[in-house]
PDB file of N, CA and C in Angstrom:
ATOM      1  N   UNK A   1     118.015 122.374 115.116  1.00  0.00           N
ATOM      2  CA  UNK A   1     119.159 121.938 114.346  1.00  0.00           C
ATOM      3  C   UNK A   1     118.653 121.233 113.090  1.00  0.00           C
ATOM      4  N   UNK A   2     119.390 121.389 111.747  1.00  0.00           N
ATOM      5  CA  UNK A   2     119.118 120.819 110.455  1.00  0.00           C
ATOM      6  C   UNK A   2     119.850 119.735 110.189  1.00  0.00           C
ATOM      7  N   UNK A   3     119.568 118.683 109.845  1.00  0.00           N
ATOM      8  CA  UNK A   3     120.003 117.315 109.799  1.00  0.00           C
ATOM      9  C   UNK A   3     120.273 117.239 107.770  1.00  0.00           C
ATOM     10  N   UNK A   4     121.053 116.634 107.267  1.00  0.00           N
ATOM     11  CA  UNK A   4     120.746 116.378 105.752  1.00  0.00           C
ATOM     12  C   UNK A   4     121.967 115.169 105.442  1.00  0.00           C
ATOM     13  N   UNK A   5     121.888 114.568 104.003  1.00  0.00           N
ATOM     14  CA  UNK A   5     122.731 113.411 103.999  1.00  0.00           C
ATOM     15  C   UNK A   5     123.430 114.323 103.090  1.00  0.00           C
ATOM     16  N   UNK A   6     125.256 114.046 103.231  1.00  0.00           N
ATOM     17  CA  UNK A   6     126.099 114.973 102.554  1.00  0.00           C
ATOM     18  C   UNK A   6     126.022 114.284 101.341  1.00  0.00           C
ATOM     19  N   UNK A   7     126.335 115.538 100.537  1.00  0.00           N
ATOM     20  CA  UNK A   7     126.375 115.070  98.889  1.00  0.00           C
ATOM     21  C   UNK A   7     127.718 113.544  98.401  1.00  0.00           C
ATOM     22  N   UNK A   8     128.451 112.815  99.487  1.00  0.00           N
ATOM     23  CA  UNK A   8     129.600 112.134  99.041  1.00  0.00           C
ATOM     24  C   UNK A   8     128.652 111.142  99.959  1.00  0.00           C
ATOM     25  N   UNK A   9     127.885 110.632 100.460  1.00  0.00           N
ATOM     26  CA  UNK A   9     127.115 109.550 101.074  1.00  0.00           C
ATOM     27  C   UNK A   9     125.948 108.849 100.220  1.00  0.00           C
ATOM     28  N   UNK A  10     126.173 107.393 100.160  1.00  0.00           N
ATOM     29  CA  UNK A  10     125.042 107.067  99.974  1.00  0.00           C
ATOM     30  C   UNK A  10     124.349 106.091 100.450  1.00  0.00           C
ATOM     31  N   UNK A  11     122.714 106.128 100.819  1.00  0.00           N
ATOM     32  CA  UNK A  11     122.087 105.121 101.721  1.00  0.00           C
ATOM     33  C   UNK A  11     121.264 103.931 100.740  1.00  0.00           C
ATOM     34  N   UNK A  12     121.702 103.090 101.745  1.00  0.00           N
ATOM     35  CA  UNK A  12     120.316 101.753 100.803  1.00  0.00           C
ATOM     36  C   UNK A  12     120.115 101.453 102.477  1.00  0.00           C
ATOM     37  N   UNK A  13     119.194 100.471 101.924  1.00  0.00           N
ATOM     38  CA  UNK A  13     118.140  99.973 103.258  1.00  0.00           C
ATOM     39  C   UNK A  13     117.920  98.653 102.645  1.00  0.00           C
ATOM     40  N   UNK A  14     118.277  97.728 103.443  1.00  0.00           N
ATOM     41  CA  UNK A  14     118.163  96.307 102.997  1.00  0.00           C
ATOM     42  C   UNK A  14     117.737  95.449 104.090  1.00  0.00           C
ATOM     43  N   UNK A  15     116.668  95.112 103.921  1.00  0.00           N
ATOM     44  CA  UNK A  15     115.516  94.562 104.483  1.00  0.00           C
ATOM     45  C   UNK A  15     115.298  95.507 105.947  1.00  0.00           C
ATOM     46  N   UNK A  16     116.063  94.609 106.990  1.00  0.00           N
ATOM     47  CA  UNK A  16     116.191  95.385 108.212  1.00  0.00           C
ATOM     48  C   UNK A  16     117.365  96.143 108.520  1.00  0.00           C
ATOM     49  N   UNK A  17     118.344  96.194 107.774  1.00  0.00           N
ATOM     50  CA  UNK A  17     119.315  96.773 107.920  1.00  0.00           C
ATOM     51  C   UNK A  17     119.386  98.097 106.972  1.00  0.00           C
ATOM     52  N   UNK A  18     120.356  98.939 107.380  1.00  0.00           N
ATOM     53  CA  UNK A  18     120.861 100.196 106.826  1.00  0.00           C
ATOM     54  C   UNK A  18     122.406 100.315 106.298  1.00  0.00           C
ATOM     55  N   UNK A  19     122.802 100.461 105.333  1.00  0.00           N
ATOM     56  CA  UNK A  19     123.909 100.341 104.859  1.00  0.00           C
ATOM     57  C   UNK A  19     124.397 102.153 104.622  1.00  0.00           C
ATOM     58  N   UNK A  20     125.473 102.824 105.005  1.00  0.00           N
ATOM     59  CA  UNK A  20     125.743 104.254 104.540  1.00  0.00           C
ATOM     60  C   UNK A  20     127.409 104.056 103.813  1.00  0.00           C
ATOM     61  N   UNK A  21     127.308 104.280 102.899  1.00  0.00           N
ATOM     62  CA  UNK A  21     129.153 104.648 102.379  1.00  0.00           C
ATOM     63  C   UNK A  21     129.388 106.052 102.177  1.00  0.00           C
ATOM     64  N   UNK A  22     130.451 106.753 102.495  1.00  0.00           N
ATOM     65  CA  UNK A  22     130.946 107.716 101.745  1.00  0.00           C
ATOM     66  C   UNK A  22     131.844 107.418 100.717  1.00  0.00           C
ATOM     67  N   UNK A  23     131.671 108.092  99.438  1.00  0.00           N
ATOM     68  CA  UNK A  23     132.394 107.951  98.917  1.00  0.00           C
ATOM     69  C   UNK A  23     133.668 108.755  98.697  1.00  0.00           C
ATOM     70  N   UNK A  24     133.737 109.547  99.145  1.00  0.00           N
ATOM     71  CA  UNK A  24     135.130 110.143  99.812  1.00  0.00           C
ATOM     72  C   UNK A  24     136.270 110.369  99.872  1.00  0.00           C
ATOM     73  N   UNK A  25     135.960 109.018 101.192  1.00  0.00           N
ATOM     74  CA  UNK A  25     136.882 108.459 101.965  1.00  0.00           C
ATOM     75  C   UNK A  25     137.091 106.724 102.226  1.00  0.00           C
ATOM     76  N   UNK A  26     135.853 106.704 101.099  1.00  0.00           N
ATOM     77  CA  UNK A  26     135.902 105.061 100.859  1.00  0.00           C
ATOM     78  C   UNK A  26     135.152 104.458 102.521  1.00  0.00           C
ATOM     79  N   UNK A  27     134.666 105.359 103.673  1.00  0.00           N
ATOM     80  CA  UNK A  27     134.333 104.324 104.480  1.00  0.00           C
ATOM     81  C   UNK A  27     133.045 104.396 104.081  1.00  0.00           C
ATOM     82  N   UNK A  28     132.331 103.062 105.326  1.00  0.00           N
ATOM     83  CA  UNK A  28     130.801 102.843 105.302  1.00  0.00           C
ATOM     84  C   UNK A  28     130.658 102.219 106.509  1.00  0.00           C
ATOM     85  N   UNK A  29     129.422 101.804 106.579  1.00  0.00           N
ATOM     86  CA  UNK A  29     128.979 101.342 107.808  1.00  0.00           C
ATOM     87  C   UNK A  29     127.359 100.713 107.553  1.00  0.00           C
ATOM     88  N   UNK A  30     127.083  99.838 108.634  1.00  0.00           N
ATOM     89  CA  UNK A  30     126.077  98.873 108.825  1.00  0.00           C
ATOM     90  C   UNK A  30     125.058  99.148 109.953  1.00  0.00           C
ATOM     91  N   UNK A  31     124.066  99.424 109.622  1.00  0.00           N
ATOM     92  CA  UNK A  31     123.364 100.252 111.164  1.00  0.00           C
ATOM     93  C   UNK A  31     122.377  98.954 111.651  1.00  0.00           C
ATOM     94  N   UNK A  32     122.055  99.576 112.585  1.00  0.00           N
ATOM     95  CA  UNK A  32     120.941  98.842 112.951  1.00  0.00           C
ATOM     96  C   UNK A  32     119.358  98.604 112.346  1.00  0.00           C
ATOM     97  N   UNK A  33     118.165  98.067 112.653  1.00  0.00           N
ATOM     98  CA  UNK A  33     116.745  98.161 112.366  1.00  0.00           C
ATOM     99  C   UNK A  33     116.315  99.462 112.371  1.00  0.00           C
ATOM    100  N   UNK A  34     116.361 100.129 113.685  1.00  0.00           N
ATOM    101  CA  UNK A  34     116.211 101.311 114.155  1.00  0.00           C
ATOM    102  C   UNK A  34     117.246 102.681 113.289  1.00  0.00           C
ATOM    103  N   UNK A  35     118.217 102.137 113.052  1.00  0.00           N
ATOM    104  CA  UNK A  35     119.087 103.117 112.363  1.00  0.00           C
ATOM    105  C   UNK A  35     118.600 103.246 110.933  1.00  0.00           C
ATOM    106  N   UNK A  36     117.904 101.982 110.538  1.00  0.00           N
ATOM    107  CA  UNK A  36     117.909 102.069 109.279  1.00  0.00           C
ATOM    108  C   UNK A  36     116.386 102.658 108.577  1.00  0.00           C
ATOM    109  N   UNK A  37     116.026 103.140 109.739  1.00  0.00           N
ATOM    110  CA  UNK A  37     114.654 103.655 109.846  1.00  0.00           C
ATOM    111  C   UNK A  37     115.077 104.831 109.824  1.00  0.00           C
ATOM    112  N   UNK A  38     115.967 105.859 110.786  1.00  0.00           N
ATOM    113  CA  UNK A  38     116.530 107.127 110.676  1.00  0.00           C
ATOM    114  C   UNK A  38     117.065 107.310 109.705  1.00  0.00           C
ATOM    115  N   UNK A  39     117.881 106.349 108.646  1.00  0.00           N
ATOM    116  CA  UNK A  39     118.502 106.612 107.830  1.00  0.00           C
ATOM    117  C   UNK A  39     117.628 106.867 106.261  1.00  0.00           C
ATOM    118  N   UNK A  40     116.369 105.942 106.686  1.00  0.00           N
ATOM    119  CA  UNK A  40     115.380 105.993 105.395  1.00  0.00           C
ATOM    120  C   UNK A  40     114.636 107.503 105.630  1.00  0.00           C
ATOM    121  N   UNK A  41     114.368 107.974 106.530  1.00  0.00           N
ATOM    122  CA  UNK A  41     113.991 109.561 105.894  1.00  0.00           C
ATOM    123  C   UNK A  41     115.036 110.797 105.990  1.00  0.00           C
ATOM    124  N   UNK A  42     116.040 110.391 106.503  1.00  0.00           N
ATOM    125  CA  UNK A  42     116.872 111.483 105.918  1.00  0.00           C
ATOM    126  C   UNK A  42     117.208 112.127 104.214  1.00  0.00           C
ATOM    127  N   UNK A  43     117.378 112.891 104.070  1.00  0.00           N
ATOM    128  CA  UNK A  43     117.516 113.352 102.290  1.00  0.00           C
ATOM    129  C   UNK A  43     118.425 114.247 102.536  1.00  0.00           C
ATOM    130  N   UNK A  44     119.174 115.121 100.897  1.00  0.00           N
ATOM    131  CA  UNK A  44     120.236 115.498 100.901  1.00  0.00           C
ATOM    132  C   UNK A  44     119.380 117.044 101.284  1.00  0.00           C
ATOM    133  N   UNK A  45     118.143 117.243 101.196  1.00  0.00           N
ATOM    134  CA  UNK A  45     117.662 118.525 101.815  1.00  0.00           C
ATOM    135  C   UNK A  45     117.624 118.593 103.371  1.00  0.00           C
ATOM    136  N   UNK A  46     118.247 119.517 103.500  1.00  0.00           N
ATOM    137  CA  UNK A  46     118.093 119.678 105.076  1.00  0.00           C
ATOM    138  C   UNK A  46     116.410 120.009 105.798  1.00  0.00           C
ATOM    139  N   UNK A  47     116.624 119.466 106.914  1.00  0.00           N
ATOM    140  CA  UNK A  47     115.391 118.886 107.816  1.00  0.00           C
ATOM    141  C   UNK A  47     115.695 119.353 109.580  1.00  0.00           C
ATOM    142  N   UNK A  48     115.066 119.895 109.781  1.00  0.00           N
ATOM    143  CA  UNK A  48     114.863 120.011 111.146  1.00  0.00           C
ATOM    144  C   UNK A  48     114.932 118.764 112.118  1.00  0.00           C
ATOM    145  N   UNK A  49     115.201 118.609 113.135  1.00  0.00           N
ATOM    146  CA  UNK A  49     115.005 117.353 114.150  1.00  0.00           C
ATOM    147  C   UNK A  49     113.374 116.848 114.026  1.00  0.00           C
ATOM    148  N   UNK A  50     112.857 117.834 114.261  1.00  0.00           N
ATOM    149  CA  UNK A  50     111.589 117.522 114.730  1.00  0.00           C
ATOM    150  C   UNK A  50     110.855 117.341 113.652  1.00  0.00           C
ATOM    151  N   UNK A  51     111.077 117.401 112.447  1.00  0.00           N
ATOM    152  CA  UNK A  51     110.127 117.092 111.555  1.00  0.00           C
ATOM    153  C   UNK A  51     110.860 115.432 110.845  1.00  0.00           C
ATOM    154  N   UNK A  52     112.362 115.143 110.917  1.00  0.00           N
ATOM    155  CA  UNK A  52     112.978 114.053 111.017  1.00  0.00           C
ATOM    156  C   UNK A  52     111.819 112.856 112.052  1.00  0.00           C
ATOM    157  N   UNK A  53     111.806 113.460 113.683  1.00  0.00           N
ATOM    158  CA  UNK A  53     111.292 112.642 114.025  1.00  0.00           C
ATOM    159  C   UNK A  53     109.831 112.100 114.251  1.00  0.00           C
ATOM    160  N   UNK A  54     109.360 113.144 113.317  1.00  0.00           N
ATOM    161  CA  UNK A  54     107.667 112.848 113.192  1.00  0.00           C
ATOM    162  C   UNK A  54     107.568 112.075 112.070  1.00  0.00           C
ATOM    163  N   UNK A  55     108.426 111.543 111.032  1.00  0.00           N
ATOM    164  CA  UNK A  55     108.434 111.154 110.054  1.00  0.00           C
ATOM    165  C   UNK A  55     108.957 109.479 110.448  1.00  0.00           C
ATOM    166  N   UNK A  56     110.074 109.315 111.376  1.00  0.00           N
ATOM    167  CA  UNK A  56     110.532 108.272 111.979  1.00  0.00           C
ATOM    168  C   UNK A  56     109.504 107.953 112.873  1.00  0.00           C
ATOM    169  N   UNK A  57     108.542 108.008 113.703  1.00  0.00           N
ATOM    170  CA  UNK A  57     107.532 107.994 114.530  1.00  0.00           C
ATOM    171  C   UNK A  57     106.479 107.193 113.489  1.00  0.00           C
ATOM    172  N   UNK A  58     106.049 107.796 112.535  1.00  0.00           N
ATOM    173  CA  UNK A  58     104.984 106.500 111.491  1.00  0.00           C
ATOM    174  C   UNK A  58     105.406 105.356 111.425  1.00  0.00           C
ATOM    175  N   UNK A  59     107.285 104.663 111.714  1.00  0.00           N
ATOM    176  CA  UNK A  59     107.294 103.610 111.436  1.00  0.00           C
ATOM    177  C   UNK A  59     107.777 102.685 112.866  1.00  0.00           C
ATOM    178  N   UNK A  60     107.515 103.524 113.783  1.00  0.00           N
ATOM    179  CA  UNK A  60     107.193 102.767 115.403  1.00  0.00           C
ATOM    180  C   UNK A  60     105.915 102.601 115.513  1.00  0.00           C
ATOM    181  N   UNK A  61     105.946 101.669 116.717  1.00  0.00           N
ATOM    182  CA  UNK A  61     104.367 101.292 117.452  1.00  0.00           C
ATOM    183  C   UNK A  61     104.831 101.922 118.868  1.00  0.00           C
ATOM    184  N   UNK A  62     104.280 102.517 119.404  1.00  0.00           N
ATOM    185  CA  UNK A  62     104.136 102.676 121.080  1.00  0.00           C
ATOM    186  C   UNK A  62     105.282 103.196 121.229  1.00  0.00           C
ATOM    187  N   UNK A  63     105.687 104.076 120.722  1.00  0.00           N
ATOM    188  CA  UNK A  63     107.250 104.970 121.697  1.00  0.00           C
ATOM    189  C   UNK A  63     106.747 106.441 121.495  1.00  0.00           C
ATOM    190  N   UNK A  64     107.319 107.015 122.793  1.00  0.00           N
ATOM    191  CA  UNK A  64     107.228 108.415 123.332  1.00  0.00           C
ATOM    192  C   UNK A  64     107.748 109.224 122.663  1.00  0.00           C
ATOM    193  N   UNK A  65     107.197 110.433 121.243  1.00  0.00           N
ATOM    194  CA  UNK A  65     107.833 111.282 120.643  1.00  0.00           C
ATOM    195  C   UNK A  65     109.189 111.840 121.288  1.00  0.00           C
ATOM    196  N   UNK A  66     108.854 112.236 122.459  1.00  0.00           N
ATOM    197  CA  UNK A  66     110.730 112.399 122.818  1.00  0.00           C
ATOM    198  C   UNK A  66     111.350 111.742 123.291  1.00  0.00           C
ATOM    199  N   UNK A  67     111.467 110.771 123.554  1.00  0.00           N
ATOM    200  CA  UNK A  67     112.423 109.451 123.650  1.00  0.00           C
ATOM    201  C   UNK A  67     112.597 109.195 122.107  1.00  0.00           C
ATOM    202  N   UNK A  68     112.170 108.959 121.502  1.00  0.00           N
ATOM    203  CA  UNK A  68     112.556 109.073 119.918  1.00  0.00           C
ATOM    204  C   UNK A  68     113.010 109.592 119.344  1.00  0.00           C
ATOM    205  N   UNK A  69     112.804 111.094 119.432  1.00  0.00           N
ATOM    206  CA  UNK A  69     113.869 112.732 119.116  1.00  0.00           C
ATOM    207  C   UNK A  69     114.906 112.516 120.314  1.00  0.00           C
ATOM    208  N   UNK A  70     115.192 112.201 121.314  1.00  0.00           N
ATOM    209  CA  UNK A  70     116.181 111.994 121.827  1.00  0.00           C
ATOM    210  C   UNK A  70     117.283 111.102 121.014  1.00  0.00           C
ATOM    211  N   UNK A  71     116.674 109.413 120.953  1.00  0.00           N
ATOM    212  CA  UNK A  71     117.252 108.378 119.976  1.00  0.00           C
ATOM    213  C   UNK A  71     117.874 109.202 118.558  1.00  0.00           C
ATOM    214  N   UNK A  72     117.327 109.820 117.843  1.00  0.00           N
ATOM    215  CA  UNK A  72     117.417 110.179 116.183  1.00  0.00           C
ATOM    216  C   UNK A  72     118.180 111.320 116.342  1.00  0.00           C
ATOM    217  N   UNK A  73     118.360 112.178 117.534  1.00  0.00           N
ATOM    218  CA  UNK A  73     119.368 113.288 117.618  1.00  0.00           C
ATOM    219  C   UNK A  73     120.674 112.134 117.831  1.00  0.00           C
ATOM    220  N   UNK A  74     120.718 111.455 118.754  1.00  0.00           N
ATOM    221  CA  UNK A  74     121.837 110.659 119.070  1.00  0.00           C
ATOM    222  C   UNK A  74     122.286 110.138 118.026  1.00  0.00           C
ATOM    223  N   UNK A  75     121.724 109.259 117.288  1.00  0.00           N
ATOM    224  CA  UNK A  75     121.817 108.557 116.024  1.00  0.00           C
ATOM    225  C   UNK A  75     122.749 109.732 115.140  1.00  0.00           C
ATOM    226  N   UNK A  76     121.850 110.637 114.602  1.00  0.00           N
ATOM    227  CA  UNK A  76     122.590 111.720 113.315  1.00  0.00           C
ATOM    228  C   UNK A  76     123.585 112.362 114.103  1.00  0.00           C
ATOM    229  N   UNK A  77     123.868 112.270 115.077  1.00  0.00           N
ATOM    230  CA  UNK A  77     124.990 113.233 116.254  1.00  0.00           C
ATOM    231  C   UNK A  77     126.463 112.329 115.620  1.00  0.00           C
ATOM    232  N   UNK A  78     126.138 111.122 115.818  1.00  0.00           N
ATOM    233  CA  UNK A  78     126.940 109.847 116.316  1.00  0.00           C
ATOM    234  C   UNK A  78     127.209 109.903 114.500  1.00  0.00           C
ATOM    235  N   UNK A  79     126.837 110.239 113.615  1.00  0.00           N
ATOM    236  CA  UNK A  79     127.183 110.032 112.294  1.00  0.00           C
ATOM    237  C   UNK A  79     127.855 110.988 111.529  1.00  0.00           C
ATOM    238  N   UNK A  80     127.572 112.100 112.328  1.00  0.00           N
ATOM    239  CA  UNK A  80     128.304 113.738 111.999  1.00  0.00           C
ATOM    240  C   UNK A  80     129.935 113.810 113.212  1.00  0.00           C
ATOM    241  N   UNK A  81     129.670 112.646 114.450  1.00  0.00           N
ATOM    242  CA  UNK A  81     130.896 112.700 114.548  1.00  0.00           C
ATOM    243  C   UNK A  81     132.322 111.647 113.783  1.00  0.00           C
ATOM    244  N   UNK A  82     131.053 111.266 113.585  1.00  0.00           N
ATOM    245  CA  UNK A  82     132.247 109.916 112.781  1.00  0.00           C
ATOM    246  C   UNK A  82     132.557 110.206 111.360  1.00  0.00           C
ATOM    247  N   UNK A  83     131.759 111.662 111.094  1.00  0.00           N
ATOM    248  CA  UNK A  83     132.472 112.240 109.631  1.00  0.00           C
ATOM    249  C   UNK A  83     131.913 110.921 108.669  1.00  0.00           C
ATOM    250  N   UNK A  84     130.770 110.357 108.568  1.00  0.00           N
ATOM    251  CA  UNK A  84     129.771 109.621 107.722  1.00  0.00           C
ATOM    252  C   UNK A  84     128.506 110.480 107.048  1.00  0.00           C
TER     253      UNK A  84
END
């Protein structure tokens, strides 16, 4: 599956946090540490899972490549259902 940030979204990353708005529909949202790590290598080019989570993986210590591609599918799942 190809993951990409839609052309009406935009991300900042502020300190530990992740900030996403669409502009749209006027919403946004506040992610987590971890979210805001998924959210810093996403781009408006589409990306495979697995190359998403080899890229999110440089900025962990000690977690299991698929427990992580598990996490970052959930994550971009959870953002494509909320139409973000």
């Amino acid at each position: 599956m190809f993951y990409c940030q839609k052309f009406d979204t935009f991300i900042r990353i502020y300190d530990d946090v992740g900030y996403i708005a669409n502009k749209s529909d006027f919403s946004d949202r506040v992610v987590s540490q971890s979210g805001a790590v998924f959210l810093s290598v996403l781009s408006r080019q589409a990306q495979e899972l697995d190359e998403l989570t080899k890229k999110s993986a440089e900025k962990f210590v000690g977690i299991d490549v698929e427990t992580l591609k598990r996490d970052v599918k959930k994550f971009y799942d959870m953002l494509e259902t909320d139409d973000l």
